[in-house]
N, C-alpha and C. Protein backbone atom coordinates (compact mmCIF):
# COMPACT_ATOMS: atom_id res chain seq x y z
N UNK A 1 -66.06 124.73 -188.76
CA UNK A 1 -66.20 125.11 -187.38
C UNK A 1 -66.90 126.47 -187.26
N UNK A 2 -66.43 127.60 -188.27
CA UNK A 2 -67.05 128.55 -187.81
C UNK A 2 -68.26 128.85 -188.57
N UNK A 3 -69.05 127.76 -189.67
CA UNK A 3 -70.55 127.50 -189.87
C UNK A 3 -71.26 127.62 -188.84
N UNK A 4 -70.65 126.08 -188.12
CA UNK A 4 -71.27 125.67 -186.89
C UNK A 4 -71.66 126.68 -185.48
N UNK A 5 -70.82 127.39 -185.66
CA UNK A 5 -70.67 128.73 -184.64
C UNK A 5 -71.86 129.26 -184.96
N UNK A 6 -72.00 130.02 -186.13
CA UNK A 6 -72.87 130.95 -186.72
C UNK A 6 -74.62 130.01 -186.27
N UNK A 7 -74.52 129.03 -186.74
CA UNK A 7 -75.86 127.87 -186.23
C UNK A 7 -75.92 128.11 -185.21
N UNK A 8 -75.37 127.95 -183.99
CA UNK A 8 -75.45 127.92 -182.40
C UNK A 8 -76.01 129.24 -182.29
N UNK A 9 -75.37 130.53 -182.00
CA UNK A 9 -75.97 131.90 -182.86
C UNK A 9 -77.32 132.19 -182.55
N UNK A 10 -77.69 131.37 -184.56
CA UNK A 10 -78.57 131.28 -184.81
C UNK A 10 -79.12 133.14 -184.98
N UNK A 11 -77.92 133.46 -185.87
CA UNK A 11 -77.81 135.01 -186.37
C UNK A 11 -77.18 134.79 -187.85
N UNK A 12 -77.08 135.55 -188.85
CA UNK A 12 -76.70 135.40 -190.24
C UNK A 12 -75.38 136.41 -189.91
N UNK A 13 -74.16 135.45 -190.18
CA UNK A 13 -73.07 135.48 -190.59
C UNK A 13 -72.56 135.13 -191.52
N UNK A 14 -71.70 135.83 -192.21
CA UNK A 14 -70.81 135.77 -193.25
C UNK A 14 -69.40 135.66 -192.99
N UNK A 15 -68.66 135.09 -193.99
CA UNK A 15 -67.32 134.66 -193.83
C UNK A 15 -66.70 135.29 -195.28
N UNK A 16 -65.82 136.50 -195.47
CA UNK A 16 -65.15 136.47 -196.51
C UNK A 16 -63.73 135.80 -196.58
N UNK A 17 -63.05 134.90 -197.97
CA UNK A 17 -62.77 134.25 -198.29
C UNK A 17 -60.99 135.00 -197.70
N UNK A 18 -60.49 133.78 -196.75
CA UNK A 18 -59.29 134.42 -196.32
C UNK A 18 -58.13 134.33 -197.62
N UNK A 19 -58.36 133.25 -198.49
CA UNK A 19 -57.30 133.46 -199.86
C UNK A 19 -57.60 134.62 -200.11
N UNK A 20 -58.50 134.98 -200.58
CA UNK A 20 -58.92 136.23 -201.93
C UNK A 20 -58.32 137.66 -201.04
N UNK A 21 -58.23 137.25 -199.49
CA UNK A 21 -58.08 138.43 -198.74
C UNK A 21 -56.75 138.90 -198.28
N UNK A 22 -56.29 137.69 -199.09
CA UNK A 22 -54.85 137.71 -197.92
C UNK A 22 -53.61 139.06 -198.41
N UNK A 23 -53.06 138.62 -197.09
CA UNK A 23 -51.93 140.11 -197.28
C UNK A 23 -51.04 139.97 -198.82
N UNK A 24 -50.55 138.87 -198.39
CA UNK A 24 -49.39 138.65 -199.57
C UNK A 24 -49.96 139.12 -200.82
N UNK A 25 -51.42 139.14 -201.11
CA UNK A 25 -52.16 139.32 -202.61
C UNK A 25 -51.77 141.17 -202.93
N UNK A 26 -52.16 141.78 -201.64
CA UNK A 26 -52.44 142.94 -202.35
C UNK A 26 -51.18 143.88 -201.49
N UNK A 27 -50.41 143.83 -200.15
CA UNK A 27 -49.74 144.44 -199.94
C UNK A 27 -48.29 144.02 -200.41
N UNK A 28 -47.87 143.12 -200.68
CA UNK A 28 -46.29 142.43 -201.40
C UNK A 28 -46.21 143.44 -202.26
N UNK A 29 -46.84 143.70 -203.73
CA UNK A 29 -46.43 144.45 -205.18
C UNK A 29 -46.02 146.45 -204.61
N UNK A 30 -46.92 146.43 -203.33
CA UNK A 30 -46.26 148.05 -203.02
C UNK A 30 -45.38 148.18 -202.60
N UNK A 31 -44.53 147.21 -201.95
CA UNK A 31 -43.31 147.09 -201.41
C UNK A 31 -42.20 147.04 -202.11
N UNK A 32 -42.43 146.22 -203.47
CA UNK A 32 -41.68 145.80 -203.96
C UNK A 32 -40.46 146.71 -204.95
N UNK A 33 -39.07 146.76 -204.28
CA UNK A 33 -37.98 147.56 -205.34
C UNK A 33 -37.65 147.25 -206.62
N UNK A 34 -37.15 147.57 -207.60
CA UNK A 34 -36.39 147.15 -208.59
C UNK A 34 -35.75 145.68 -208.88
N UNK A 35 -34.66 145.52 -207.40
CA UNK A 35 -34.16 144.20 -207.81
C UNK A 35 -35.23 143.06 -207.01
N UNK A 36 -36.38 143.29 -206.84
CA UNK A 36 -36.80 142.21 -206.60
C UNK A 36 -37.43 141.20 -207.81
N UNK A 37 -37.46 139.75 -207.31
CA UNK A 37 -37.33 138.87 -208.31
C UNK A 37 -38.42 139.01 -209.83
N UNK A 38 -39.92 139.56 -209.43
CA UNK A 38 -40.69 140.09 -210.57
C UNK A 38 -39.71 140.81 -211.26
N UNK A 39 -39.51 141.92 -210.96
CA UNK A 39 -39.52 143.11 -211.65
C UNK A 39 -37.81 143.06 -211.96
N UNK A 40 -36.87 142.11 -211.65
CA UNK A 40 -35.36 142.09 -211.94
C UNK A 40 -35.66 141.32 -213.70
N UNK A 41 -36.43 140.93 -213.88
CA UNK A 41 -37.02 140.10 -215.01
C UNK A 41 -37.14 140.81 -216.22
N UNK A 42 -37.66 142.18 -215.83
CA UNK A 42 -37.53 143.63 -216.75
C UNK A 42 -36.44 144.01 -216.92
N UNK A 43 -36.23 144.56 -218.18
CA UNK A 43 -34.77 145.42 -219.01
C UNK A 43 -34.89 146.72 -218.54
N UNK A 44 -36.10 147.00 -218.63
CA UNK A 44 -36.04 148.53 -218.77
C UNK A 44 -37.02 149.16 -218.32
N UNK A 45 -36.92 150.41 -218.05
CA UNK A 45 -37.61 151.06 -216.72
C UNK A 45 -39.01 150.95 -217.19
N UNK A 46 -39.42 151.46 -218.47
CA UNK A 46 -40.96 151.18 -218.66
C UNK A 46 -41.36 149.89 -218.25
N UNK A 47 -41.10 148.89 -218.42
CA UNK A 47 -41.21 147.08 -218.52
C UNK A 47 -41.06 147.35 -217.14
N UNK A 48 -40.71 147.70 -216.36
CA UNK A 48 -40.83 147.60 -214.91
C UNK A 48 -41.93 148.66 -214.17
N UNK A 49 -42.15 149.63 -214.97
CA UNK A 49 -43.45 150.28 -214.73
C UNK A 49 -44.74 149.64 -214.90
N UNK A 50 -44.44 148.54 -215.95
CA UNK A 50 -45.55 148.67 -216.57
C UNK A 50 -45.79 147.05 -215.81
N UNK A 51 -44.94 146.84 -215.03
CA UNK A 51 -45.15 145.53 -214.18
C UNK A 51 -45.88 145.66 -212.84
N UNK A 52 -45.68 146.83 -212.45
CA UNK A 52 -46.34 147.61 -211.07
C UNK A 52 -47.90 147.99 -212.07
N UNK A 53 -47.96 148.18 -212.58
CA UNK A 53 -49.34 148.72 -212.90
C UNK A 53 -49.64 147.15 -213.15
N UNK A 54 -49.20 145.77 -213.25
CA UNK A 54 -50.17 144.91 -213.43
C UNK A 54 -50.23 144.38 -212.24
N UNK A 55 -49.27 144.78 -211.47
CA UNK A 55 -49.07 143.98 -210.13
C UNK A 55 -50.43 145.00 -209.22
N UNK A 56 -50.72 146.30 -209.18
CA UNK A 56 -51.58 146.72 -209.16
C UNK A 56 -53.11 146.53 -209.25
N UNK A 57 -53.38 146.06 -210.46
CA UNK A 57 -54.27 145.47 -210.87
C UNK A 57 -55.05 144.52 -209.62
N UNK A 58 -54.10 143.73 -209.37
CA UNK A 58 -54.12 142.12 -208.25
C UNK A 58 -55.28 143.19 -207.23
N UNK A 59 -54.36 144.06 -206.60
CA UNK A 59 -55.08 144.86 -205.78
C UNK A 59 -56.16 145.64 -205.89
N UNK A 60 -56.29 145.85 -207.21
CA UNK A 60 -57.86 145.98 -207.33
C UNK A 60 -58.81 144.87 -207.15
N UNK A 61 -58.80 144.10 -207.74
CA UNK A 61 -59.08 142.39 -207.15
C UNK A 61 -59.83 142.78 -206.00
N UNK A 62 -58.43 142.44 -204.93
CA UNK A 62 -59.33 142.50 -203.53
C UNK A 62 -60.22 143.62 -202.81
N UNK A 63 -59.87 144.72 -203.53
CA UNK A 63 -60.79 145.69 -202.67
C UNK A 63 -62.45 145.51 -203.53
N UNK A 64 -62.18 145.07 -204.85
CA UNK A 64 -63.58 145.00 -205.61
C UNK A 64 -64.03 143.66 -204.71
N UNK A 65 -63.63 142.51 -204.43
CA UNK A 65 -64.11 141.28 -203.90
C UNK A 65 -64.57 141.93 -202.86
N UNK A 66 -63.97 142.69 -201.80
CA UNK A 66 -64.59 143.02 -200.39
C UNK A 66 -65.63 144.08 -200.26
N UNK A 67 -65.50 144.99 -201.28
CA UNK A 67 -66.59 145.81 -201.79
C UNK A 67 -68.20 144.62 -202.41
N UNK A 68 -67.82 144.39 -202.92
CA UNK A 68 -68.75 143.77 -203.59
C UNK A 68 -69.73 142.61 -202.33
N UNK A 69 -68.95 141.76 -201.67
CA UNK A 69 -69.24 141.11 -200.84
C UNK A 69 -70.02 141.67 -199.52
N UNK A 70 -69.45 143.18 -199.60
CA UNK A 70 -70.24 143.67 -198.27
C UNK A 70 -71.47 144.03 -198.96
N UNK A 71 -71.58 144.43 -199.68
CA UNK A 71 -72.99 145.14 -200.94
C UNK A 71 -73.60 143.48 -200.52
N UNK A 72 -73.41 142.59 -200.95
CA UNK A 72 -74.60 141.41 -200.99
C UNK A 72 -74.86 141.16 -199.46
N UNK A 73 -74.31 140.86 -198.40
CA UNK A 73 -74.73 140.63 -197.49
C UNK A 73 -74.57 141.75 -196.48
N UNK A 74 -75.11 143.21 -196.85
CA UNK A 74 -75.40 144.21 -196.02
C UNK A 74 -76.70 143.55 -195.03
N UNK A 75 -77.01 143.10 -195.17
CA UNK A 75 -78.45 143.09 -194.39
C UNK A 75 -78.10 141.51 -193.06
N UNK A 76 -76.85 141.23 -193.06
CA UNK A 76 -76.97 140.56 -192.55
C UNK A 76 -75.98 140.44 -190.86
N UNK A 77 -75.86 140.02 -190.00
CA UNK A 77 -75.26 140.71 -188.67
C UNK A 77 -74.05 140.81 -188.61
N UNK A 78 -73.37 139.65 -189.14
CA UNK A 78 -71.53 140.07 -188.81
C UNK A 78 -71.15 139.56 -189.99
N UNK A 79 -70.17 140.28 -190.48
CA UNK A 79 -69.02 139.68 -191.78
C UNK A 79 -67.71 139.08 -191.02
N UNK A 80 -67.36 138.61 -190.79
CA UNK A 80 -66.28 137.96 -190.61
C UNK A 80 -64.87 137.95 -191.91
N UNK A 81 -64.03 139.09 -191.81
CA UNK A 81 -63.16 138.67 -192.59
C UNK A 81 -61.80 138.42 -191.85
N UNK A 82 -61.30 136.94 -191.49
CA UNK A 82 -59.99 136.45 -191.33
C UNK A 82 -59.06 137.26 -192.05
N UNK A 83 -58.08 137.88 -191.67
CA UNK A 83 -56.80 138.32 -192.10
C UNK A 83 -55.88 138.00 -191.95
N UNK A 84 -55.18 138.25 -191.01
CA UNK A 84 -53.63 138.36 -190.63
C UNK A 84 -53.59 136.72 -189.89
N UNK A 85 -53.86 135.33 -190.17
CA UNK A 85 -53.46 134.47 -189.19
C UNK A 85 -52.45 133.96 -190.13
N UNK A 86 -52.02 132.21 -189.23
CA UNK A 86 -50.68 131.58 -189.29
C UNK A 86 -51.01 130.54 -189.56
């Protein structure tokens, strides 16, 4: 549907990918305490440090995907990135 939009238009739009973008990917692991279910899995405080630094990681992910994605289609009129729906 929202191809078809962009055709009617008849302007260059982009759509970044609402999985790769979504909340749960990169804001869940900063939230997350001790006894939650990842990190209750760990013995010991390093092993639970060292679970936030991979859970971390994830979130580099998405800011490199949305970085990267605006770099290729700078030249073009609207990015469209879906976030927060239901």
């Amino acid at each position: 549907m929202q191809q078809r939009q962009a055709e009617v238009l008849k302007r260059k739009i982009a759509f970044l990918d609402p999985q790769a973008i979504c909340e749960s990917r990169h804001l869940g692991p900063m939230w997350r305490k001790d006894d939650h279910d990842v990190l209750s899995k760990c013995q010991t405080r390093k092993q639970r440090q060292a679970k936030r630094i991979d859970e971390h990681k994830k979130i580099r992910r998405v800011v490199v995907y949305v970085s990267l994605q605006m770099q290729r289609w700078q030249d073009w009129d609207v990015i469209w990135a879906p976030y927060y729906f239901l």
